[in-house]
Protein backbone atom coordinates (compact mmCIF):
# COMPACT_ATOMS: atom_id res chain seq x y z
CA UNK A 1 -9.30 -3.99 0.01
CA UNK A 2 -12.05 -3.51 -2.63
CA UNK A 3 -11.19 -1.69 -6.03
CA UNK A 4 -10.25 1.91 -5.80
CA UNK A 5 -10.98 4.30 -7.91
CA UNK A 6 -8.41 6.95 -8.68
CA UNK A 7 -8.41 10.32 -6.17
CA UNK A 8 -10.84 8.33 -3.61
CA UNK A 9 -10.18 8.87 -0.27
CA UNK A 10 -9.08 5.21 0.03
CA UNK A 11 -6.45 5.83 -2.04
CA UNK A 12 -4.99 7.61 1.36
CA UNK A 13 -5.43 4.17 2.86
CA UNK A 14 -2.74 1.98 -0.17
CA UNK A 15 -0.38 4.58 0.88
CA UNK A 16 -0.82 4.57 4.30
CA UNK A 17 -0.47 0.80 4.37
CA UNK A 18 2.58 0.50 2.24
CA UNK A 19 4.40 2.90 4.53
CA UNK A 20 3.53 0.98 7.08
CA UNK A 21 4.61 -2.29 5.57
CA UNK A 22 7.58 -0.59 4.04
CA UNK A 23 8.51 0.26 7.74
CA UNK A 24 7.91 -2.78 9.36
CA UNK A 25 8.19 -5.78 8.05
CA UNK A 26 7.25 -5.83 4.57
CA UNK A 27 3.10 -7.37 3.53
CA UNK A 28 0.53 -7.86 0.81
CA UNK A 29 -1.59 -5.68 -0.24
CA UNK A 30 -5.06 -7.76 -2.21
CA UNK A 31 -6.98 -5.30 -4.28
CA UNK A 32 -10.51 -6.64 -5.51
CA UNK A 33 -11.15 -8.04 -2.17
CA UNK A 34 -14.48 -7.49 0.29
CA UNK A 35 -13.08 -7.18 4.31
CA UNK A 36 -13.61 -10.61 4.46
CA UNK A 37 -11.37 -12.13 1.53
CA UNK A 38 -13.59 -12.60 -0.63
CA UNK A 39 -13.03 -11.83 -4.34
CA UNK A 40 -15.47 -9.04 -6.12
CA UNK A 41 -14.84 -10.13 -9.59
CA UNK A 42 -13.76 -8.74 -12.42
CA UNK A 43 -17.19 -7.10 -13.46
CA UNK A 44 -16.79 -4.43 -9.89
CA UNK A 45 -13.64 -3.86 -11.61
CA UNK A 46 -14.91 -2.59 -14.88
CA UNK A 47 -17.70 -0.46 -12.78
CA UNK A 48 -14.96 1.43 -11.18
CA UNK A 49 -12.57 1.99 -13.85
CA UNK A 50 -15.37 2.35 -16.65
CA UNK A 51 -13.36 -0.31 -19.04
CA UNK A 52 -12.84 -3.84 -19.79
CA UNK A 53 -11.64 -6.39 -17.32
CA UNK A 54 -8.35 -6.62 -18.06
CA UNK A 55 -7.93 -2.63 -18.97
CA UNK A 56 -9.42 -1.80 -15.81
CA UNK A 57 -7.06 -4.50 -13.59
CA UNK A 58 -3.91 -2.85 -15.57
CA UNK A 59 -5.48 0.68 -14.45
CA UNK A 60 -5.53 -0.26 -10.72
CA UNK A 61 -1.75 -2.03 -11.20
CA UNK A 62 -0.32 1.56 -12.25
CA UNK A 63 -2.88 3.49 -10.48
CA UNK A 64 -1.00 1.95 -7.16
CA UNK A 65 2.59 2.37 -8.36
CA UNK A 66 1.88 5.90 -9.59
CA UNK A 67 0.42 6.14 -6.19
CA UNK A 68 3.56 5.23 -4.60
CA UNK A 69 6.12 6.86 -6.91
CA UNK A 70 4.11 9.85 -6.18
CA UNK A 71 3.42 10.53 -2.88
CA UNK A 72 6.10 8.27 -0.99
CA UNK A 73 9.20 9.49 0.34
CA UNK A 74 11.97 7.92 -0.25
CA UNK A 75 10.40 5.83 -2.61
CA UNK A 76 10.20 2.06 -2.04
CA UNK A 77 10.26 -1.07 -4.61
CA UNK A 78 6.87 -2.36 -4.63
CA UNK A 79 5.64 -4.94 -6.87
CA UNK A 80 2.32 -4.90 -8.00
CA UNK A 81 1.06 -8.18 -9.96
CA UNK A 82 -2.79 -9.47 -10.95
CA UNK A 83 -3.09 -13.03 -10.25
CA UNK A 84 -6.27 -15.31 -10.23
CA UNK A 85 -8.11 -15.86 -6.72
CA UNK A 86 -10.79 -18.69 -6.57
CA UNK A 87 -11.11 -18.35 -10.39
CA UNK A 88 -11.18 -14.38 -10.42
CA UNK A 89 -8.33 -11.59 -10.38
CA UNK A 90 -7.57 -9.49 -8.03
CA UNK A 91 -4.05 -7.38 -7.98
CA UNK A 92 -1.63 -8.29 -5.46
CA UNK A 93 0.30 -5.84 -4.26
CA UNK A 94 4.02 -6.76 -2.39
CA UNK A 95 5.89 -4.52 -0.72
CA UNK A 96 8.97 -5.40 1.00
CA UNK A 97 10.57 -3.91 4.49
CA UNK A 98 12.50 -0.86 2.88
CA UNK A 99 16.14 -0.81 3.40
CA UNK A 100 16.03 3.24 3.98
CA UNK A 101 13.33 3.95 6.31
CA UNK A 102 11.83 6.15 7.86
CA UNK A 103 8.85 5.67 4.63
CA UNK A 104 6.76 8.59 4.99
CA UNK A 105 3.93 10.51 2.93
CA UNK A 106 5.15 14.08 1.25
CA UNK A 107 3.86 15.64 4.46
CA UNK A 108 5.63 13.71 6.50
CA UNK A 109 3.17 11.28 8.05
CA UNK A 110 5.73 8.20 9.36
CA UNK A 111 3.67 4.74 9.53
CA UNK A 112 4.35 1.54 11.11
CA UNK A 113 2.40 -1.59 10.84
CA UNK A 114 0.56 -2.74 14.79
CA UNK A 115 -1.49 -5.86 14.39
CA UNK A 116 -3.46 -5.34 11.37
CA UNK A 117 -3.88 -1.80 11.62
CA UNK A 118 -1.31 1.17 10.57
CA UNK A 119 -0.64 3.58 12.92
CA UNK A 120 1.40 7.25 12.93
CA UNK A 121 5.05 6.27 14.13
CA UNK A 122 5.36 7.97 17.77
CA UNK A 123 8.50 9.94 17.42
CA UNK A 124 9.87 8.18 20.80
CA UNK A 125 9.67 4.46 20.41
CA UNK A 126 8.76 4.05 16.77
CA UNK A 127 11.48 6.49 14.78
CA UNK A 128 14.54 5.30 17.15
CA UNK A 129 13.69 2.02 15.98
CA UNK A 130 13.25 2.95 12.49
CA UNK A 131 16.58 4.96 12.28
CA UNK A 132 18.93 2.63 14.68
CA UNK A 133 22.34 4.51 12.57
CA UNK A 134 20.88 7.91 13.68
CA UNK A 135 19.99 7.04 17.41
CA UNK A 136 21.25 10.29 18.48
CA UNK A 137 18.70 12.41 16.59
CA UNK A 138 15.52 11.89 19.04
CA UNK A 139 17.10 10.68 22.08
């Protein structure tokens, strides 16, 4: 994903994703990226965070955990680190399958990772699976 700045709409997006992952079975998130891998460098990074390099790489790193602490429920451990990518940084975002899910948004928005898309968790496949201790509660 490319840099974000903060309250963009893609910022609905991070989340979205590290539900999903969170749900699932764990990913990586690679911020400073074009759709096709490709690092943008660390100059796109100071045009969207209006800084230096390495300020504005720090901003995105606890831009996405504030992100997460703030508008995931229960919260996950995700670990967000900038690392070099064919000689530029990027941030790399890890997040691990949670060991309490259901993840969800503050309003409740359950998702689960299909292919290499996220997608709402249906309440009558995906949550049973989710929840195995509390089968009874949608059956």
């Amino acid at each position: 994903k490319p840099f974000v700045r903060a309250m963009d709409q893609k910022e609905n997006e991070i989340i979205a994703t590290v539900i999903a992952f969170a749900n699932t079975g764990g990913g990586r998130i690679y911020l400073g990226v074009t759709d096709d891998g490709t690092p943008q460098g660390e100059g796109k990074a100071g045009q969207v965070f209006h800084a230096d390099s390495a300020a504005s790489l720090e901003a995105q790193r606890k831009r996405v955990l504030e992100l997460v602490r703030e508008q995931t429920k229960p919260v996950m451990p995700v670990n967000a680190e900038i690392m070099e990518v064919h000689g530029h940084k990027v941030l790399m975002v890890v997040v691990e399958r949670g060991s309490s899910p259901p993840y969800a948004t503050h309003d409740n928005k359950v998702f689960v990772r299909k292919g290499a898309t996220n997608k709402l968790a249906d309440p009558h496949s995906d949550l049973p699976r989710l929840m195995p201790d509390r089968g009874g509660l949608f059956g």
